[in-house]
C-alpha atoms as a PDB file:
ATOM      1  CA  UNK A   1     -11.335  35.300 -23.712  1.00  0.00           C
ATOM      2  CA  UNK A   2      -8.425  32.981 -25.076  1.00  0.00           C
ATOM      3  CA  UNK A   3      -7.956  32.977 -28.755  1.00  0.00           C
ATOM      4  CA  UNK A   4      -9.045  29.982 -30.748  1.00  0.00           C
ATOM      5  CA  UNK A   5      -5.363  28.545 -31.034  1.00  0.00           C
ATOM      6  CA  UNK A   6      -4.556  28.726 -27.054  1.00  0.00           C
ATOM      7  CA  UNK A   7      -7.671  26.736 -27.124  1.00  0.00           C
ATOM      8  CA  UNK A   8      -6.870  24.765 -29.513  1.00  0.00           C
ATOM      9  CA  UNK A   9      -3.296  23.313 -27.955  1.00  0.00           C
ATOM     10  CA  UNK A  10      -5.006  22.963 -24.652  1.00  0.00           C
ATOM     11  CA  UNK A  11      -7.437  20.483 -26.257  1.00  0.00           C
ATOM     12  CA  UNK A  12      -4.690  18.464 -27.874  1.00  0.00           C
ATOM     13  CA  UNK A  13      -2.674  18.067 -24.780  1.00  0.00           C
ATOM     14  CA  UNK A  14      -5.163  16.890 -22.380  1.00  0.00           C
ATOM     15  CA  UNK A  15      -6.837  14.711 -24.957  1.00  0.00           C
ATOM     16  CA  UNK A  16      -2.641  13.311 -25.492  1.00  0.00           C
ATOM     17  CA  UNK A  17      -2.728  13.137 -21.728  1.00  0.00           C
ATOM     18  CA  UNK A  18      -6.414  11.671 -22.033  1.00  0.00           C
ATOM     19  CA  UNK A  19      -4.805   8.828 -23.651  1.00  0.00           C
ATOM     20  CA  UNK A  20      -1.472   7.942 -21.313  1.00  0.00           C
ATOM     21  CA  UNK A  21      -3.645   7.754 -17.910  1.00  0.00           C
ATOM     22  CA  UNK A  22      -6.073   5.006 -20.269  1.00  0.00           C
ATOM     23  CA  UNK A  23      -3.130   3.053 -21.290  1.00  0.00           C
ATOM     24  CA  UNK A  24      -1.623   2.979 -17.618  1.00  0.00           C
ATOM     25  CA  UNK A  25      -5.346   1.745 -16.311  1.00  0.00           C
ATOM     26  CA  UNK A  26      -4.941  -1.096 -19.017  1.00  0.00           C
ATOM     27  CA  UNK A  27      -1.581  -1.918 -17.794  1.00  0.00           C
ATOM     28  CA  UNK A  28      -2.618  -1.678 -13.720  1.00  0.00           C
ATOM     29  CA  UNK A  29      -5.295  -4.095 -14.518  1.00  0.00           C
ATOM     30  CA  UNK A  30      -3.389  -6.757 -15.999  1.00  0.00           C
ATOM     31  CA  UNK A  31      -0.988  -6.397 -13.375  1.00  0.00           C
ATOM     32  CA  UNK A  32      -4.008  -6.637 -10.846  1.00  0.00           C
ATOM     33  CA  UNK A  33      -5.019 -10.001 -12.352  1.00  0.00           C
ATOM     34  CA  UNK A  34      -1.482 -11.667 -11.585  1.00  0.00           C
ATOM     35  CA  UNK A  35      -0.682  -9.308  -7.983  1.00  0.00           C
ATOM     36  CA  UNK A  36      -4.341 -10.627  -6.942  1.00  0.00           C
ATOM     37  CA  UNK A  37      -3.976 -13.733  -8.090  1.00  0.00           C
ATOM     38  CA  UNK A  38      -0.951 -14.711  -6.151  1.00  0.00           C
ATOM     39  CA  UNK A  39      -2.130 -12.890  -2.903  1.00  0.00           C
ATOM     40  CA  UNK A  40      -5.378 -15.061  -2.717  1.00  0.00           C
ATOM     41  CA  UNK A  41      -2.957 -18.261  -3.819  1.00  0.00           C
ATOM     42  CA  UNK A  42      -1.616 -17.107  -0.966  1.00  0.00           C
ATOM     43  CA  UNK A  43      -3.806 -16.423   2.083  1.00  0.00           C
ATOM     44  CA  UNK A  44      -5.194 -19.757   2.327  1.00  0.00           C
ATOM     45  CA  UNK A  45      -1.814 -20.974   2.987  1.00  0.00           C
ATOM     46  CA  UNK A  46      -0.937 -17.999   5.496  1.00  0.00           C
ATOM     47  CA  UNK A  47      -4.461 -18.719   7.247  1.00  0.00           C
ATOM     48  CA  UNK A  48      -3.302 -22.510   7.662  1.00  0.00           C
ATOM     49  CA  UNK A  49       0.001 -21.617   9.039  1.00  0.00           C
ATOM     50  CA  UNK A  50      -1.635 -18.985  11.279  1.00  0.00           C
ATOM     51  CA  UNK A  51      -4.146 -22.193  12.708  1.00  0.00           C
ATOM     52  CA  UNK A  52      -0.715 -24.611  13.360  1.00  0.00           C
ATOM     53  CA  UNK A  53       1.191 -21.664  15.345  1.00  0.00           C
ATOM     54  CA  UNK A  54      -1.803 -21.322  17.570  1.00  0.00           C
ATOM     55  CA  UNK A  55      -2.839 -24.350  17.770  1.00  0.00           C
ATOM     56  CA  UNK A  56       0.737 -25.337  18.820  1.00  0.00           C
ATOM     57  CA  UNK A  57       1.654 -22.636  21.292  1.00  0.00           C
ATOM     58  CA  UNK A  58      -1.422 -22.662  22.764  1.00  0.00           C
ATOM     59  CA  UNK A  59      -0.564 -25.278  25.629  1.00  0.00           C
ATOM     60  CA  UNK A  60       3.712 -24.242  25.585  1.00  0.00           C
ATOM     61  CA  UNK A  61       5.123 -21.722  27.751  1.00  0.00           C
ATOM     62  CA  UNK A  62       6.495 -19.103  25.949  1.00  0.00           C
ATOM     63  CA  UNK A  63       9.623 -17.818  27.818  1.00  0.00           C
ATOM     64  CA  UNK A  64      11.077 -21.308  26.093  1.00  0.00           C
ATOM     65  CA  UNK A  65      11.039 -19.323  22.858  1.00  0.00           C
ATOM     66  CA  UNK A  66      13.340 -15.884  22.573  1.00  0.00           C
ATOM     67  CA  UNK A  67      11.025 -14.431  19.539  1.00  0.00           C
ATOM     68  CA  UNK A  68       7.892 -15.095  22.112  1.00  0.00           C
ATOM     69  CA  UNK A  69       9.464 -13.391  24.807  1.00  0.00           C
ATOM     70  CA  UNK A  70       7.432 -10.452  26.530  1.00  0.00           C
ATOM     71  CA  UNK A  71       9.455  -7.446  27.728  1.00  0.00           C
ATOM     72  CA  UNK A  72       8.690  -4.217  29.009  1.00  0.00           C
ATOM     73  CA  UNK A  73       8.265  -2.078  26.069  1.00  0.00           C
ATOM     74  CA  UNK A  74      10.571   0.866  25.416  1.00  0.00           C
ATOM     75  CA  UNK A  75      11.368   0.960  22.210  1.00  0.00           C
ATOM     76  CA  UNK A  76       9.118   0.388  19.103  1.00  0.00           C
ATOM     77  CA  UNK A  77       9.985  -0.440  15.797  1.00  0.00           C
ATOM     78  CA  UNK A  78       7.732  -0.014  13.219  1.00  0.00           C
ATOM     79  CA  UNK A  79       7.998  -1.839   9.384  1.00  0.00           C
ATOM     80  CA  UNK A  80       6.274   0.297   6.678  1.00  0.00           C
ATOM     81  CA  UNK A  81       5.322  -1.320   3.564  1.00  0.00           C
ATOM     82  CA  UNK A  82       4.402   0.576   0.522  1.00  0.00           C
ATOM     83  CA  UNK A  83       4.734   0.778  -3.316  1.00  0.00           C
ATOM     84  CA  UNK A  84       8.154   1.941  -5.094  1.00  0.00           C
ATOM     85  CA  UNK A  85       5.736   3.900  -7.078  1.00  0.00           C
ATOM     86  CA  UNK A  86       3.501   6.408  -7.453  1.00  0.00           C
ATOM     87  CA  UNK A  87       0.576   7.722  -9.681  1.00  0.00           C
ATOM     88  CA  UNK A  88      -1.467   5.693  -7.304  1.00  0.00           C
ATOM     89  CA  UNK A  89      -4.080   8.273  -5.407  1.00  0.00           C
ATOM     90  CA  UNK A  90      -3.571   8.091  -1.878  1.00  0.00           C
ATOM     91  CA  UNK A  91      -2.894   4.828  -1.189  1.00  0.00           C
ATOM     92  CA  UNK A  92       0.662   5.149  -0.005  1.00  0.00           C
ATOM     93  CA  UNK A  93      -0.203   8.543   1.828  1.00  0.00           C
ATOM     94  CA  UNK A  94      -3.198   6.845   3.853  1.00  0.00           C
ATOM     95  CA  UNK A  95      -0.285   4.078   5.044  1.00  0.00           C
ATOM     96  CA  UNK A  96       2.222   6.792   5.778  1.00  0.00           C
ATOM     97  CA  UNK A  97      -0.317   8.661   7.829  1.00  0.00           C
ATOM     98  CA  UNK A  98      -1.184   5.844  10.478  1.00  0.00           C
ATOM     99  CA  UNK A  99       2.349   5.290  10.506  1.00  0.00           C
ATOM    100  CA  UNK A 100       3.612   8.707  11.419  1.00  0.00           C
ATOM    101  CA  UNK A 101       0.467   8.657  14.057  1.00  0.00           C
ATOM    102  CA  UNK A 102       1.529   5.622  15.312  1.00  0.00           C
ATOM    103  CA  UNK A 103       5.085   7.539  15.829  1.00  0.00           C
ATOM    104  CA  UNK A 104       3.349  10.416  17.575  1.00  0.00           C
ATOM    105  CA  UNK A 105       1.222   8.145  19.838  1.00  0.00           C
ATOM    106  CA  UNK A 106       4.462   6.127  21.112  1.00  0.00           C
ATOM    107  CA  UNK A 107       6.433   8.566  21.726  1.00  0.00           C
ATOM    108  CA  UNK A 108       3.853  10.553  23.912  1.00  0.00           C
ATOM    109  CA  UNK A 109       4.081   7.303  26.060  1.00  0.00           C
ATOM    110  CA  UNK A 110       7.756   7.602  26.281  1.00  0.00           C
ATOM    111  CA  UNK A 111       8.666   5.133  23.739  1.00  0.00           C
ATOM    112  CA  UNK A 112      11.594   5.138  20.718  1.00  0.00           C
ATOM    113  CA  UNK A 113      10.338   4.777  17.980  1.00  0.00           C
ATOM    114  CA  UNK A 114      12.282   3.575  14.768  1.00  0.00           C
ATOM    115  CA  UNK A 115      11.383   2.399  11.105  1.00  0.00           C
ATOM    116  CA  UNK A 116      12.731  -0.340   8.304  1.00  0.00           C
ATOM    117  CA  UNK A 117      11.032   1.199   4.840  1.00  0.00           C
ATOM    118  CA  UNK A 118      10.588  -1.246   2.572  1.00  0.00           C
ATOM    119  CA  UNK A 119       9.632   0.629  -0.830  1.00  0.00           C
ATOM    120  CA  UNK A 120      10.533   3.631  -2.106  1.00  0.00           C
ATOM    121  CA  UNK A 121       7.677   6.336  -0.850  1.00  0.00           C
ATOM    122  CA  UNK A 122       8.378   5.264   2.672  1.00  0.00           C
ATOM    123  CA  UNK A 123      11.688   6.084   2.850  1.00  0.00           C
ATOM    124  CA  UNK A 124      11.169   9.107   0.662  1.00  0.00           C
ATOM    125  CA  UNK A 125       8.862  10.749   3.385  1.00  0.00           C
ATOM    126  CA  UNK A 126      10.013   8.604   6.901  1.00  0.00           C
ATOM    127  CA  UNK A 127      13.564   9.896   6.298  1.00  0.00           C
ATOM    128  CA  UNK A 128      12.852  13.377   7.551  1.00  0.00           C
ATOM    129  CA  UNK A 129      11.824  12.040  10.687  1.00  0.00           C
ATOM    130  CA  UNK A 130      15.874  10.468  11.094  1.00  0.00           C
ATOM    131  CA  UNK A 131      14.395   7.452  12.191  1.00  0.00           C
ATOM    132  CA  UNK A 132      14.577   5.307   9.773  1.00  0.00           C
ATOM    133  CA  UNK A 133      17.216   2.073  10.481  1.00  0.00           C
ATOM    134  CA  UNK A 134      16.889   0.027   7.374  1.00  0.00           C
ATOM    135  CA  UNK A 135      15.851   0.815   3.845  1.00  0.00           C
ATOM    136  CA  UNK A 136      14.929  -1.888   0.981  1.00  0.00           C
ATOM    137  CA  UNK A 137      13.905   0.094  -1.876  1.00  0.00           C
ATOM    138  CA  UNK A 138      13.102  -1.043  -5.959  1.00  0.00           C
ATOM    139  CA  UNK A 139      12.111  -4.723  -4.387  1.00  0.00           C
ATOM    140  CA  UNK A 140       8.050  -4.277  -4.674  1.00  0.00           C
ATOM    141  CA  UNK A 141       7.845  -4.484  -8.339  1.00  0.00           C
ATOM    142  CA  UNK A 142       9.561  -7.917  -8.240  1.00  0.00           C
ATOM    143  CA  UNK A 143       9.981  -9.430  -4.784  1.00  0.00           C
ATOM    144  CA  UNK A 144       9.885 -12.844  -3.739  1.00  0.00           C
ATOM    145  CA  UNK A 145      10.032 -14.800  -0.710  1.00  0.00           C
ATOM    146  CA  UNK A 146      13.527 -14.285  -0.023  1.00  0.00           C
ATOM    147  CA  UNK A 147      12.850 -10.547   0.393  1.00  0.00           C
ATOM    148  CA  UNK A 148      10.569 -11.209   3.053  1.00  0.00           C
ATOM    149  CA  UNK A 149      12.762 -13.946   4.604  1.00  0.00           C
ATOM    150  CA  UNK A 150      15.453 -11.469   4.844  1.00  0.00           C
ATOM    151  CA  UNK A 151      13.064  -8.369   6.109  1.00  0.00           C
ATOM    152  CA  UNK A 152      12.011 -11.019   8.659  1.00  0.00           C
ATOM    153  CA  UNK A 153      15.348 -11.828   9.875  1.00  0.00           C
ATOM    154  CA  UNK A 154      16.974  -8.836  10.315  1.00  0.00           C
ATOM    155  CA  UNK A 155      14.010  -7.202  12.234  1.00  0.00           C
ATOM    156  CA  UNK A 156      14.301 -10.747  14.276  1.00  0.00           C
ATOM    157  CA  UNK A 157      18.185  -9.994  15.123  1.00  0.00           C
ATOM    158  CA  UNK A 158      17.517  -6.693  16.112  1.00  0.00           C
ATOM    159  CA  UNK A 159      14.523  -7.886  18.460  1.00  0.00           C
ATOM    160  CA  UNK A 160      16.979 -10.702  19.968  1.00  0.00           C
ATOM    161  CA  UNK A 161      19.340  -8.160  20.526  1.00  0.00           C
ATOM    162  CA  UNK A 162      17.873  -6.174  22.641  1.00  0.00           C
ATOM    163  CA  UNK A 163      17.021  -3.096  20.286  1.00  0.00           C
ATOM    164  CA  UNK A 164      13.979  -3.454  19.904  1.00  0.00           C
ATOM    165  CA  UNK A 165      11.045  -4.482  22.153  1.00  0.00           C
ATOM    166  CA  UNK A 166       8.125  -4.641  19.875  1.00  0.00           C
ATOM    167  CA  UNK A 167       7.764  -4.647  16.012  1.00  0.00           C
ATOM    168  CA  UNK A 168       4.611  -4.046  14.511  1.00  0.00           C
ATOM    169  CA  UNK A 169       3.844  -4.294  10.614  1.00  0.00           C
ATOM    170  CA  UNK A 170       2.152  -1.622   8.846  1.00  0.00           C
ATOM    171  CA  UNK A 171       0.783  -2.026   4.791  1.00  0.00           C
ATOM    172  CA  UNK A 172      -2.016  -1.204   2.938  1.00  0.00           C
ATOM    173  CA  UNK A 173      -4.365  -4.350   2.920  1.00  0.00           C
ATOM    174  CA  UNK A 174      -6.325  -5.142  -0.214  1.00  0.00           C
ATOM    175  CA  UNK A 175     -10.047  -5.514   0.500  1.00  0.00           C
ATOM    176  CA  UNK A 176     -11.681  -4.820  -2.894  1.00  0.00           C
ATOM    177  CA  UNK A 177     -10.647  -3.475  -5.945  1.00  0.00           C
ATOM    178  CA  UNK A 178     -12.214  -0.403  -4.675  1.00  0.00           C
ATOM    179  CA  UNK A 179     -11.418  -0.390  -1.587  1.00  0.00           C
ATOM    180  CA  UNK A 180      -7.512  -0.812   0.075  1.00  0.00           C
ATOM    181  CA  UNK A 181      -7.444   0.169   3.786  1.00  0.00           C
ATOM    182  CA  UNK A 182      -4.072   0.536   6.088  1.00  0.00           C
ATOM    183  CA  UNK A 183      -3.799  -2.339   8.244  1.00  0.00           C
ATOM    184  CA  UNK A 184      -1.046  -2.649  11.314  1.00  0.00           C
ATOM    185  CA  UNK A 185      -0.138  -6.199  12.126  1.00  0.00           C
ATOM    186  CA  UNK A 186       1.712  -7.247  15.486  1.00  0.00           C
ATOM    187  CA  UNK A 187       5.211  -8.816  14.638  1.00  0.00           C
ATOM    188  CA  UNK A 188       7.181  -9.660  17.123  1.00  0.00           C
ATOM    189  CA  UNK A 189       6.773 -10.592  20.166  1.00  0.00           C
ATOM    190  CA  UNK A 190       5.134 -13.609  18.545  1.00  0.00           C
ATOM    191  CA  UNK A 191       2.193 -14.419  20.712  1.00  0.00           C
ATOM    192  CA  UNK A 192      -0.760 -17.139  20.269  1.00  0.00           C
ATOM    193  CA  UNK A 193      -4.179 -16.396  20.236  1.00  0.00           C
ATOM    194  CA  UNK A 194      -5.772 -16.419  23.815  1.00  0.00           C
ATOM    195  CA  UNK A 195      -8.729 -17.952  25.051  1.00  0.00           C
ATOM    196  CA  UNK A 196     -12.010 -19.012  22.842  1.00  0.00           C
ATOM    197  CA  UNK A 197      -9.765 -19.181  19.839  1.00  0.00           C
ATOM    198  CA  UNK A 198      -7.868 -20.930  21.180  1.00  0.00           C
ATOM    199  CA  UNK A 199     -10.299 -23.464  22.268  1.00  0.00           C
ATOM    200  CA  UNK A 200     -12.163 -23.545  18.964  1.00  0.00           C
ATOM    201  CA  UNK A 201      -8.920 -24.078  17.051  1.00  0.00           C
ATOM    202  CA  UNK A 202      -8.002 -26.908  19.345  1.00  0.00           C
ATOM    203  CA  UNK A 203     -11.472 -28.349  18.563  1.00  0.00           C
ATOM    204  CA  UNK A 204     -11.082 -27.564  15.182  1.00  0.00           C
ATOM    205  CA  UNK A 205      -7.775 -29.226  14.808  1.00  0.00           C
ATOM    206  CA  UNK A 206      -8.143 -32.372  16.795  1.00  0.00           C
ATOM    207  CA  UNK A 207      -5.992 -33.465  19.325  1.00  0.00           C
ATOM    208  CA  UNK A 208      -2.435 -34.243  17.625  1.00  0.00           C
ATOM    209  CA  UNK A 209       0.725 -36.284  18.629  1.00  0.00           C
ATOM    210  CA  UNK A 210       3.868 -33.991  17.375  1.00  0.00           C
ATOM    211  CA  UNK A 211       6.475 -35.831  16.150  1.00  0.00           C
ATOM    212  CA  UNK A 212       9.583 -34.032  16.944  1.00  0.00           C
ATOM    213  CA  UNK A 213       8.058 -32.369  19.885  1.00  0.00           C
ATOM    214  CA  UNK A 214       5.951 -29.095  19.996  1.00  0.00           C
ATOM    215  CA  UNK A 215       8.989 -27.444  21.284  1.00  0.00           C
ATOM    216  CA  UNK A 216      11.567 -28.351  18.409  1.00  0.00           C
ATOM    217  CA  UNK A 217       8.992 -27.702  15.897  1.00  0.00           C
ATOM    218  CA  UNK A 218       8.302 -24.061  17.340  1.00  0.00           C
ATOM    219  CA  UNK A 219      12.275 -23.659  17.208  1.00  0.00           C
ATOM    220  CA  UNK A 220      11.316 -23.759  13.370  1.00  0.00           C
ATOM    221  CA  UNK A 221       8.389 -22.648  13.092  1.00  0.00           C
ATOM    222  CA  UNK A 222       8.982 -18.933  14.504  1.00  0.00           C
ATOM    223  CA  UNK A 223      11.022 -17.902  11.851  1.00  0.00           C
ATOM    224  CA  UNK A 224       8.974 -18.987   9.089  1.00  0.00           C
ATOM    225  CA  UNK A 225       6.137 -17.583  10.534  1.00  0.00           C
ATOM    226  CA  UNK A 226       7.721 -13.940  10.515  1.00  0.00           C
ATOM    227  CA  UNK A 227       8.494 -14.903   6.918  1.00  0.00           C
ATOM    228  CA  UNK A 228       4.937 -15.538   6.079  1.00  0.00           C
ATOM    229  CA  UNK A 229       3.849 -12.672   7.858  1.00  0.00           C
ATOM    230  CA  UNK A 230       6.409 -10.257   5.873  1.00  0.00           C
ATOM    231  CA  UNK A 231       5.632 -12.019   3.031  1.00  0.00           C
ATOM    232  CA  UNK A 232       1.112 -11.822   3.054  1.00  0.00           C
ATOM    233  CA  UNK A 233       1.940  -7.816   3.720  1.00  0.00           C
ATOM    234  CA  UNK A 234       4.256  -7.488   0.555  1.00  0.00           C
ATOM    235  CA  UNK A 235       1.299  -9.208  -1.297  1.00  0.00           C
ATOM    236  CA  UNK A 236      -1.299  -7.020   0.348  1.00  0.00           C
ATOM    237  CA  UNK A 237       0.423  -3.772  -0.657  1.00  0.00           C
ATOM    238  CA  UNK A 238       1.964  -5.267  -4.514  1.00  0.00           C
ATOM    239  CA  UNK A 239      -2.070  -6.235  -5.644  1.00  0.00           C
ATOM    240  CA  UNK A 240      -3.103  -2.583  -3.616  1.00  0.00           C
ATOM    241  CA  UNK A 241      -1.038  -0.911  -5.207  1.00  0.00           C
ATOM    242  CA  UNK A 242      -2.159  -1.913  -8.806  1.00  0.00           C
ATOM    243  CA  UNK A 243      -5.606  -1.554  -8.272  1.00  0.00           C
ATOM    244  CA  UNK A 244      -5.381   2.136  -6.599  1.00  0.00           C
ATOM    245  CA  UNK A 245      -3.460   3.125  -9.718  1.00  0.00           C
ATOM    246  CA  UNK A 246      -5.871   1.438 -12.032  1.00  0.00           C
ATOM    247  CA  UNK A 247      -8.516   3.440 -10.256  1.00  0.00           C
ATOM    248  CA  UNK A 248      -6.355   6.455 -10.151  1.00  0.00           C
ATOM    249  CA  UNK A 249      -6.258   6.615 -13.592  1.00  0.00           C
ATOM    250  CA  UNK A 250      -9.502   6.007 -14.837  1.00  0.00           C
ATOM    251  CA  UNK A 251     -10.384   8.729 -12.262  1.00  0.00           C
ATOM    252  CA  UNK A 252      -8.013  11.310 -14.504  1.00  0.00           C
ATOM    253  CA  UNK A 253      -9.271   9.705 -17.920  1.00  0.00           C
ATOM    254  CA  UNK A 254     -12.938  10.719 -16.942  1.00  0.00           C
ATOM    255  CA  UNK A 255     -11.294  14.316 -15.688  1.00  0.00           C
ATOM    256  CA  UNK A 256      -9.319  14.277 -19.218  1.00  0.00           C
ATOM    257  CA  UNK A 257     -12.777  13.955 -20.670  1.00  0.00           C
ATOM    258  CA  UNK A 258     -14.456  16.739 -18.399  1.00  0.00           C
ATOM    259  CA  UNK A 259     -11.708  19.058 -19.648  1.00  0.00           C
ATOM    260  CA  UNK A 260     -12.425  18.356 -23.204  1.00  0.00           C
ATOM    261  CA  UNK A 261     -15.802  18.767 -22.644  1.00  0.00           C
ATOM    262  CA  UNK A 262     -15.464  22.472 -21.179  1.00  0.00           C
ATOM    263  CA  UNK A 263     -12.482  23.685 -23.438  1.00  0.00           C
ATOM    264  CA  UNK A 264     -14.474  23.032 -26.387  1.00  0.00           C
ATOM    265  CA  UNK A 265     -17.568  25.022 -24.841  1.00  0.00           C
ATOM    266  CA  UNK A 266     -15.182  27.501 -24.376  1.00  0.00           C
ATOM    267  CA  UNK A 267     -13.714  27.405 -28.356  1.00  0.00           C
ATOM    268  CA  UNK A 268     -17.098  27.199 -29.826  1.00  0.00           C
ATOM    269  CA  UNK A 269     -17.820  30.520 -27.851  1.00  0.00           C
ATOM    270  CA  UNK A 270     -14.729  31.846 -29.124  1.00  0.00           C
ATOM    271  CA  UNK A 271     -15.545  30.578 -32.648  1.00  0.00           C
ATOM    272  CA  UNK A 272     -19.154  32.150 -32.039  1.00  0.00           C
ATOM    273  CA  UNK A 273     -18.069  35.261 -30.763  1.00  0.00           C
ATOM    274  CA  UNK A 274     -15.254  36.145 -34.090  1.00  0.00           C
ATOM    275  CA  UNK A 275     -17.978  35.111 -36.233  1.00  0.00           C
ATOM    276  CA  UNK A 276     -20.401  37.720 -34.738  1.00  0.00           C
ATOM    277  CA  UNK A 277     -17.612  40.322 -34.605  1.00  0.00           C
ATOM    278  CA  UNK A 278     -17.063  39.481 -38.264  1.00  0.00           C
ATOM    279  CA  UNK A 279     -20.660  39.786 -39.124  1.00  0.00           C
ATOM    280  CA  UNK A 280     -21.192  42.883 -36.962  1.00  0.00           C
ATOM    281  CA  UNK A 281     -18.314  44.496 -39.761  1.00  0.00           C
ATOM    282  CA  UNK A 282     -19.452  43.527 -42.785  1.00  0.00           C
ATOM    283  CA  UNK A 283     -23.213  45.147 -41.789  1.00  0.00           C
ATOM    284  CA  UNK A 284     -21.605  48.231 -40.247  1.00  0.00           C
ATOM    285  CA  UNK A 285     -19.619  48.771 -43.434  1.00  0.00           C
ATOM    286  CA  UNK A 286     -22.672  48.133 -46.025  1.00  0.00           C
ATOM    287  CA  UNK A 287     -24.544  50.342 -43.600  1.00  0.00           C
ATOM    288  CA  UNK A 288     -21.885  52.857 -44.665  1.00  0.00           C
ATOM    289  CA  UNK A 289     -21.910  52.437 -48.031  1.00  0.00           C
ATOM    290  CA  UNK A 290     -25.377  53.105 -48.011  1.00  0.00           C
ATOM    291  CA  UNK A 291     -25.683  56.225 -46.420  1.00  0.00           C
END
């Protein structure tokens, strides 16, 4: 049995620890209530944008468009979105792990398959895999639009120029504050939505004299869409992220607490069990006396 001062230091230190994984939960939720915020701010207006593409291309022909063009696919590129962080359960490794089975899956179809990381634990465990083209690490704590807008546009170039042939988005979508699930988005080609959708969101949306034309506003359109898209994804993941750590962490305060709770079992049968030895003397020895 451990003496009462091994004890004793064990208790401090997880009740010290106890008390850093409640502070970070306080800090992940205030950070949820601003990353959530600004993602639901958000969706409405990526929803909206999402109606105007289709209801747009819909009726155009898409070979007019270079980012709509459909090729025969050889080579995959896959953007991974996750935190810069850690100390967030297993959000990051859930996203990692449909991403390196998407890998697997493509490339037992013959496919190349290569990565842009944006965050820090995606590059951290992609770059084994030597696939990895583009990096943009520290950005998730404090990105803007203009980190999407230039994610967007260089994944863009690289489709236009023939490196790529499909790029697909993968993040951790925020569903609840219990609940964030990996979610794998189709980037480029850009493609409208076929058939009833279609319909309803023409019905929906009226029918609409474009002023320039449908074509010249598509020109335009495109890239801002990929923008948006980058954009709602670096949301997703930035409010995720918070509230897996924030759940994380109140996970290892009520852990902390478990500890506590069976160390000091363990030093009050310590305690108990010198006291008894103690006693056990002192009656031996009058015993002595006696005789």
């Amino acid at each position: 049995m451990p003496s009462l001062k091994d004890v004793q230091m064990k208790i401090v230190g997880v009740k010290k620890t106890s008390q850093i994984t409640k502070a970070m939960n306080m800090v992940a939720a205030a950070k949820l209530r601003g990353a959530q915020q600004k993602m639901e701010d958000f969706r409405p207006y990526a929803d909206q944008f999402n109606n105007a593409m289709t209801s747009m291309s819909a009726s155009l022909e898409t070979s007019l468009f270079p980012l709509m063009e459909q090729r025969e696919v050889k080579a995959v590129e896959l953007v991974v979105v996750t935190s810069d962080r850690g100390l967030c359960g297993s959000f990051n490794a859930n996203i990692l792990k449909v991403a390196e089975k998407m890998m697997k899956q493509l490339e037992d179809e013959g496919k190349s398959v290569s990565f842009v990381c944006v965050g820090k634990k995606s590059y951290a465990y992609l770059k084994k895999t030597g696939k990895v083209r583009k990096s943009y690490l520290d950005i998730m704590g404090t990105f803007q639009m203009f980190n999407a807008r230039e994610i967007a546009q260089e994944a863009a170039a690289n489709f236009l120029a023939g490196e790529t042939d499909e790029v697909r988005l993968v993040f951790g979508g925020f569903v609840s504050v219990a609940s964030q699930k990996p979610m794998v988005k189709a980037l480029l080609p850009v493609q409208p939505v076929a058939g009833d959708e279609d319909e309803a969101a023409a019905t929906d949306a009226g029918d609409f004299i474009y002023e320039p034309s449908p074509t010249e506003i598509m020109d335009v359109l495109l890239p801002l869409y990929l923008n948006v898209m980058v954009y709602r994804g670096m949301l997703e993941v930035g409010a995720s992220e918070h509230a897996a750590r924030m759940t994380a962490m109140n996970n290892a305060t009520t852990a902390c607490g478990d500890i506590v709770d069976n160390l000091t079992m363990i030093y009050n049968k310590a305690r108990q069990s010198g006291i008894t030895a103690e006693l056990m003397d002192i009656v031996g020895g009058a015993e002595a006396l006696k005789g």
